[in-house]
N, C-alpha and C. Protein backbone atom coordinates (compact mmCIF):
# COMPACT_ATOMS: atom_id res chain seq x y z
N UNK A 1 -6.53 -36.55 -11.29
CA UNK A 1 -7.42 -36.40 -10.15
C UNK A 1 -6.61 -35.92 -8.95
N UNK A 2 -7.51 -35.13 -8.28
CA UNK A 2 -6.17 -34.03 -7.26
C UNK A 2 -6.77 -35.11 -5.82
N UNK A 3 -5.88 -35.64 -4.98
CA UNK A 3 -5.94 -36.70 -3.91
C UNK A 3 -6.10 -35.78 -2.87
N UNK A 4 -7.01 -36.10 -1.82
CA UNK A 4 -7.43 -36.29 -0.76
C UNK A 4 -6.00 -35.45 0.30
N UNK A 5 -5.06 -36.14 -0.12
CA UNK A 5 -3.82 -35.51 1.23
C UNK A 5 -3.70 -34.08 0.35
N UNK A 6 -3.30 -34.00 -1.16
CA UNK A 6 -3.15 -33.12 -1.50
C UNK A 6 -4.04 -31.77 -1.12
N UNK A 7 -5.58 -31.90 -1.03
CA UNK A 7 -6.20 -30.82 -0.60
C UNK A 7 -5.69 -30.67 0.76
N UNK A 8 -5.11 -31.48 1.87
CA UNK A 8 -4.95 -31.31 3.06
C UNK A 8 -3.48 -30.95 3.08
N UNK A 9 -2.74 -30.03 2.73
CA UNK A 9 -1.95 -29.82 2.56
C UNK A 9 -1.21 -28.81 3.77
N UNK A 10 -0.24 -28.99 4.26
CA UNK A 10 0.50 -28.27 5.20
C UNK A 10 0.69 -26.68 4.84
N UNK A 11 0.53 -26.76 3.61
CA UNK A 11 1.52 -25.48 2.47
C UNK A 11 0.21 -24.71 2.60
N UNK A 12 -0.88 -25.39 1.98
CA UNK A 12 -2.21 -24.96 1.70
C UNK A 12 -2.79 -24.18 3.30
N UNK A 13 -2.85 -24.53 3.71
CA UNK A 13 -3.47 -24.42 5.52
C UNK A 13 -2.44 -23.05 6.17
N UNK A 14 -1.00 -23.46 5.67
CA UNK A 14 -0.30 -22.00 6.15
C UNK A 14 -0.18 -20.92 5.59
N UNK A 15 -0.58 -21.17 3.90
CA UNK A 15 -0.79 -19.67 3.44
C UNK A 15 -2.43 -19.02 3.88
N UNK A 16 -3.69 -20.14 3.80
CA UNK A 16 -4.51 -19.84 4.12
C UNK A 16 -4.81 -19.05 5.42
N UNK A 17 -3.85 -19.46 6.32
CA UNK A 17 -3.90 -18.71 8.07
C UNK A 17 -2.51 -17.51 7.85
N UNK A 18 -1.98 -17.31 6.92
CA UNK A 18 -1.64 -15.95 6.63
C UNK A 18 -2.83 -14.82 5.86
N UNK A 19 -3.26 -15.53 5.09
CA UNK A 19 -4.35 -14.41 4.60
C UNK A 19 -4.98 -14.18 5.19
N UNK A 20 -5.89 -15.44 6.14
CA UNK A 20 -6.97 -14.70 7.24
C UNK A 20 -6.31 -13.96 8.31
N UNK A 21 -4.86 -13.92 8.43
CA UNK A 21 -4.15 -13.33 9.76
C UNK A 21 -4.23 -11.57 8.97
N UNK A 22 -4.35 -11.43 7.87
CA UNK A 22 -4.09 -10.17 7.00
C UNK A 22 -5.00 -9.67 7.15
N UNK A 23 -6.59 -10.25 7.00
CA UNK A 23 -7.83 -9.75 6.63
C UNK A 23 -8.05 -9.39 8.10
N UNK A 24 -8.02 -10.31 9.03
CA UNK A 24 -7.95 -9.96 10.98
C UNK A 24 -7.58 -8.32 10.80
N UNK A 25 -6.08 -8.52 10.81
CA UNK A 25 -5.51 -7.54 10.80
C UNK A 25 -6.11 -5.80 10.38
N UNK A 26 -6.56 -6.01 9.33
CA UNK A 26 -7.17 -5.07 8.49
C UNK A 26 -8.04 -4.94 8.67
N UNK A 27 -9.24 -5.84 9.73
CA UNK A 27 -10.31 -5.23 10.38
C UNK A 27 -10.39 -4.70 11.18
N UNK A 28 -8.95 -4.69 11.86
CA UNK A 28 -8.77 -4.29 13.44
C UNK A 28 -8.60 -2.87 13.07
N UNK A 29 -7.68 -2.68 11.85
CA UNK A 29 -7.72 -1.39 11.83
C UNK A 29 -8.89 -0.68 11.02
N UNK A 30 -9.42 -0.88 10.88
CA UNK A 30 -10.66 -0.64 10.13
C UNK A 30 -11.38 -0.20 11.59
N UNK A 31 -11.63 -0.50 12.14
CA UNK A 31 -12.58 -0.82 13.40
C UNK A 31 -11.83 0.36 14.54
N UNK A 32 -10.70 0.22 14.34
CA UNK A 32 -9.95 1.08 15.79
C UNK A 32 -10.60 2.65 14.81
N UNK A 33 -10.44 2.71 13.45
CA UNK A 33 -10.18 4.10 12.91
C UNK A 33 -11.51 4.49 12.57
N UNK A 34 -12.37 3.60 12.97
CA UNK A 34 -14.09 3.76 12.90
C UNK A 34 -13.89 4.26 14.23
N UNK A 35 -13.58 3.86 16.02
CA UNK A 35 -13.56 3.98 16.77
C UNK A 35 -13.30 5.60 16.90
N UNK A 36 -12.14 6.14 16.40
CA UNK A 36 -11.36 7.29 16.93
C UNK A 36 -11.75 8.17 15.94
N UNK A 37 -13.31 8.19 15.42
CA UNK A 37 -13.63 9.19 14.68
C UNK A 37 -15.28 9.35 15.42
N UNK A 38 -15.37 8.52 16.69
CA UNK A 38 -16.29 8.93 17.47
C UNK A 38 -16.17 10.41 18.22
N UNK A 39 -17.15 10.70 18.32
CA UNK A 39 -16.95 12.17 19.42
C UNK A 39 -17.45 11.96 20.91
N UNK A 40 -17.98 10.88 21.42
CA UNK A 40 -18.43 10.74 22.57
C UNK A 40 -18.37 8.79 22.43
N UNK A 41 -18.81 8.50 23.45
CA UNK A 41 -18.75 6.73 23.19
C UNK A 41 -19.90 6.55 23.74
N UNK A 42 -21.00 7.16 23.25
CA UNK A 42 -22.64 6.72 23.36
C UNK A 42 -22.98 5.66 22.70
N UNK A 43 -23.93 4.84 23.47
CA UNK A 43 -24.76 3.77 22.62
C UNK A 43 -24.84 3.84 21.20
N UNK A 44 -25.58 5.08 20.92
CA UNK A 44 -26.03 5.92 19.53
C UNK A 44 -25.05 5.77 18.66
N UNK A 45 -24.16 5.82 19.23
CA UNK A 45 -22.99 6.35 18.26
C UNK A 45 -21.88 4.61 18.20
N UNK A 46 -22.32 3.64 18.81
CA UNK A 46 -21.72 2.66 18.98
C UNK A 46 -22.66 1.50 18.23
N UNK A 47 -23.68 2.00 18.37
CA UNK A 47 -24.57 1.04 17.24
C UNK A 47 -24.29 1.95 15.92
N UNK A 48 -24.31 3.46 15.47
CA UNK A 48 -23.84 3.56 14.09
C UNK A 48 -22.39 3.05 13.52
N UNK A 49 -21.71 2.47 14.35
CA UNK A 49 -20.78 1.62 13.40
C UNK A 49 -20.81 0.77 13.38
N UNK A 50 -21.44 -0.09 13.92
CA UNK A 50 -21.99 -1.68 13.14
C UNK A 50 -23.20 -1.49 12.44
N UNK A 51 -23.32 -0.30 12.26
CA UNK A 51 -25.01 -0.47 11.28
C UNK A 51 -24.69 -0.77 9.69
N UNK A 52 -23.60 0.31 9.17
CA UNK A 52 -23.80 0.10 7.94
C UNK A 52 -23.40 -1.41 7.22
N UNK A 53 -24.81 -1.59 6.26
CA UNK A 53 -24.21 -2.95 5.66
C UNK A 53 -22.66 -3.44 5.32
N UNK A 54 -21.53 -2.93 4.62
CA UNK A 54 -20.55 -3.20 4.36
C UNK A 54 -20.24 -3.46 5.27
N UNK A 55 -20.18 -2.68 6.57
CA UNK A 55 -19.26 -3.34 7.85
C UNK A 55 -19.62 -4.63 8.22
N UNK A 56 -21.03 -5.00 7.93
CA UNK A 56 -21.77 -6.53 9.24
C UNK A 56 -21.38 -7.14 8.00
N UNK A 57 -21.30 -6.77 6.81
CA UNK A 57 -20.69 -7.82 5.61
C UNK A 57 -18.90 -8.41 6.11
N UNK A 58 -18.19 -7.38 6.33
CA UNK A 58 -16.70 -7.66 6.31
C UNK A 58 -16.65 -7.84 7.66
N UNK A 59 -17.55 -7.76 8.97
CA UNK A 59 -17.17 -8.12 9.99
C UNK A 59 -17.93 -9.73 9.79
N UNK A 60 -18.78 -10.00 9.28
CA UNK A 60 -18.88 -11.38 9.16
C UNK A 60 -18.31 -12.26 8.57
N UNK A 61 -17.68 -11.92 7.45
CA UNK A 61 -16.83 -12.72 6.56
C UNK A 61 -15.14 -12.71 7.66
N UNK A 62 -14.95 -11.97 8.27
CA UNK A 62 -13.39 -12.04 9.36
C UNK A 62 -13.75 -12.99 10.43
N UNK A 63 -15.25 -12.64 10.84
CA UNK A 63 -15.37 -14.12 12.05
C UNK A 63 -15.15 -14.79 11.16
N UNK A 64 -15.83 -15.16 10.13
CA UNK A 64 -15.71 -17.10 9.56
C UNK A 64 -14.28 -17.24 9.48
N UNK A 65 -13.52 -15.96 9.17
CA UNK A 65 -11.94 -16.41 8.96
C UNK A 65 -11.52 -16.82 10.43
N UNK A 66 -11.62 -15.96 11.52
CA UNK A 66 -10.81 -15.90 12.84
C UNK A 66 -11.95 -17.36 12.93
N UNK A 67 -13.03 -17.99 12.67
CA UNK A 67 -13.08 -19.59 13.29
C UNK A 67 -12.60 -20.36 12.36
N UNK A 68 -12.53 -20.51 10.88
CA UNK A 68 -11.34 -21.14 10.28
C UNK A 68 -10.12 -21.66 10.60
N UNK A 69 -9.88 -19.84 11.09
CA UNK A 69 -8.55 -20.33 11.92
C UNK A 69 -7.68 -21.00 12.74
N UNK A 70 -8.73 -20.59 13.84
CA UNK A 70 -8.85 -21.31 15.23
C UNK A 70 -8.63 -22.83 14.91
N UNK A 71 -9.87 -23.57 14.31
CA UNK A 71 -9.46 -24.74 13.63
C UNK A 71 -8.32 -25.45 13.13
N UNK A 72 -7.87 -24.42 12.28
CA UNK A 72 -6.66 -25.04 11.94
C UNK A 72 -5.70 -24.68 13.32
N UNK A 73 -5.87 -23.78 13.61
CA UNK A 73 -4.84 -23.60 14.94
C UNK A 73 -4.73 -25.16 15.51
N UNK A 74 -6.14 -24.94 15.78
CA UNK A 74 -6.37 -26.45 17.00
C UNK A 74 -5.97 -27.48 16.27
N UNK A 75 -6.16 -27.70 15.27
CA UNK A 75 -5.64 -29.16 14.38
C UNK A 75 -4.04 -28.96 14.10
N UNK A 76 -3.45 -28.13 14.27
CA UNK A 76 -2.00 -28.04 14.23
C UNK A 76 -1.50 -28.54 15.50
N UNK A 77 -2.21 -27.68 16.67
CA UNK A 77 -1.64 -28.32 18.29
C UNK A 77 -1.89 -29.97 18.46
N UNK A 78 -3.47 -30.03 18.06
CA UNK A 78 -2.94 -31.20 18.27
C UNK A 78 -2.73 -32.27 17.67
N UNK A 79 -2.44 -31.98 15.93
CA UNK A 79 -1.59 -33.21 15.56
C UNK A 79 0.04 -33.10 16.25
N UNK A 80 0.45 -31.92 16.58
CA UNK A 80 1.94 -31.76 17.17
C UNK A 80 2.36 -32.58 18.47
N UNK A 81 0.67 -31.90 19.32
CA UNK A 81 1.07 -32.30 20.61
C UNK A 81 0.07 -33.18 21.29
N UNK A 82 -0.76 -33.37 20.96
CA UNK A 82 -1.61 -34.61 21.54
C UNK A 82 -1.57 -36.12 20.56
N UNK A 83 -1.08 -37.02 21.66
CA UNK A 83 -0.26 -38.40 20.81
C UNK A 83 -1.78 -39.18 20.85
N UNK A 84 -2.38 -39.72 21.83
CA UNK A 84 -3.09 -40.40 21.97
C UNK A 84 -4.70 -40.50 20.68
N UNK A 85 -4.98 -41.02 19.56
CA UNK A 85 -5.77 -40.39 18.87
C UNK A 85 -7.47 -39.95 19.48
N UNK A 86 -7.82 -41.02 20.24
CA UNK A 86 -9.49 -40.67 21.24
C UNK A 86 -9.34 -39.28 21.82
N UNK A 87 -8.28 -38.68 22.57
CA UNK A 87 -8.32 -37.33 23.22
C UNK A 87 -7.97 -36.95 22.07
N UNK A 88 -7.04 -36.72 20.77
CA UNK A 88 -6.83 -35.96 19.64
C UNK A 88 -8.11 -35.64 18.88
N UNK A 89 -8.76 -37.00 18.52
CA UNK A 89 -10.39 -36.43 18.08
C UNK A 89 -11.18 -35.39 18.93
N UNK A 90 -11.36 -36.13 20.60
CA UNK A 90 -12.26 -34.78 21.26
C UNK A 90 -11.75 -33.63 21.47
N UNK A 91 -10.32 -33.62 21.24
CA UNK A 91 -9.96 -32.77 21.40
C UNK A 91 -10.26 -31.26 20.07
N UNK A 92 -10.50 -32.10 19.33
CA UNK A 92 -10.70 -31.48 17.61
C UNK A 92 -11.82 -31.27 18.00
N UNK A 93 -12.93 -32.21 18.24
CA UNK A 93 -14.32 -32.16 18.16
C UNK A 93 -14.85 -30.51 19.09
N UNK A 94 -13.98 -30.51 20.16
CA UNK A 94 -13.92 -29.58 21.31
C UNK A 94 -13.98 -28.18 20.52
N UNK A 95 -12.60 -28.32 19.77
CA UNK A 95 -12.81 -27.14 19.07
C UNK A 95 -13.55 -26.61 17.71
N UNK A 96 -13.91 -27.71 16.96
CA UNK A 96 -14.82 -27.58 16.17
C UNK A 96 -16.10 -26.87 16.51
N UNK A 97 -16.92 -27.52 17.86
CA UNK A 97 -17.74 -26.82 18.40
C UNK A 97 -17.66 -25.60 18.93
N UNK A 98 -17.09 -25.30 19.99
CA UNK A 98 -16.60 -24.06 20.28
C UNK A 98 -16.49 -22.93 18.87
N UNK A 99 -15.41 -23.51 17.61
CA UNK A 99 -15.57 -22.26 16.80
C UNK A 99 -17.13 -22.00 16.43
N UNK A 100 -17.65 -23.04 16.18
CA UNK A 100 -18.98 -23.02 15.54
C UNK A 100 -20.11 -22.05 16.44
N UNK A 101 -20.32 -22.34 17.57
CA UNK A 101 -20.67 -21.43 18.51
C UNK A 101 -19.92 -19.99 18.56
N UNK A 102 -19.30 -19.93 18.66
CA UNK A 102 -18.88 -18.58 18.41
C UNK A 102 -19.19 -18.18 17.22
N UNK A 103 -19.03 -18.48 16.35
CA UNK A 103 -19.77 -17.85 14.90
C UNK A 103 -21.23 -17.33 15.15
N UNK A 104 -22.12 -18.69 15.33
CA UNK A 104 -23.43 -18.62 15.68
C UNK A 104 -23.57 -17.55 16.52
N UNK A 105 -22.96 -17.00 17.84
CA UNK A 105 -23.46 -16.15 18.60
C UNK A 105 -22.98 -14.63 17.80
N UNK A 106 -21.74 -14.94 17.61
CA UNK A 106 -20.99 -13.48 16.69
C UNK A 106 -22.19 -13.13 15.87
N UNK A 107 -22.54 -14.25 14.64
CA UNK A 107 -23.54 -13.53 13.67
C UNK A 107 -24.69 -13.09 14.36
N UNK A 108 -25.47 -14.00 15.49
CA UNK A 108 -26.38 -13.45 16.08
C UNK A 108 -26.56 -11.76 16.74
N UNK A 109 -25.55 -11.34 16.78
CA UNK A 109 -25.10 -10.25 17.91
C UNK A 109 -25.40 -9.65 16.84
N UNK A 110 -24.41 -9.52 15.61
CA UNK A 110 -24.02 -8.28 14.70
C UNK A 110 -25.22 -8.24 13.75
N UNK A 111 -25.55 -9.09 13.44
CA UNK A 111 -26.88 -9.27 12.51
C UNK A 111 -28.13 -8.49 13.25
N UNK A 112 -28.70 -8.85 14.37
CA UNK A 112 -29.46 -8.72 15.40
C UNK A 112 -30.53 -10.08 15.54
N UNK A 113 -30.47 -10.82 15.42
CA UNK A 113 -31.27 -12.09 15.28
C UNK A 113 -31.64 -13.00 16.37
C-alpha cells in the first residue's frame, strides 16, 4: 500500500513543477509565434487566435498547470518560511483561493462564459 507522505513527496512535486514549467514555456512560444504571424493587431485578428479549439484546449490545460503550480510554489514558501502553523494554513488557504479564482476567471474569459 503506497502511504500518504509517499504521494506527498518532495521529488514528486519538483519534477511535477518542471514539467508544468516546460508546458508554460511552450505555450509562450506557441502564442508569441501565433502573435508575429499577425498583419495588423485588430480585434478580428486577436480573437482569431484564441478561436481555434486546440488552442482554448492547450491554453486551458497550461492555466490548470500555471495554478498547480502556484500552489505548490506557495506550499514550498511557506512550509520554508512561515513557522507559525494558523498564518501557514491561511496563508495556504490564501493561495488556494486566489489560484482557484484565477482559473475560474481565465476559463471564463477564453471559453466565453
Amino acid at each position: 500500500m503506497i502511504s500518504s507522505k509517499a504521494l506527498r513527496s518532495g521529488t514528486t512535486e519538483w519534477v511535477y513543477q518542471r514539467i508544468s514549467n516546460i508546458a508554460i514555456c511552450l505555450w509562450g512560444v506557441i502564442f508569441i509565434s501565433l502573435i508575429l504571424t499577425l498583419d495588423t493587431a485588430s480585434y478580428s485578428e486577436w480573437k482569431e487566435v484564441f478561436s481555434p479549439v486546440w488552442f482554448k484546449v492547450y491554453s486551458s490545460i497550461t492555466l490548470v498547470m500555471v495554478c498547480i503550480n502556484s500552489i505548490l510554489a506557495g506550499w514550498q514558501i511557506g512550509t520554508d518560511y512561515i513557522k507559525p502553523r494558523l498564518i501557514n494554513i491561511i496563508y495556504t488557504i490564501v493561495i488556494v483561493l486566489g489560484s482557484l479564482a484565477y482559473s475560474i476567471l481565465g476559463m471564463s474569459i477564453l471559453w466565453g462564459l
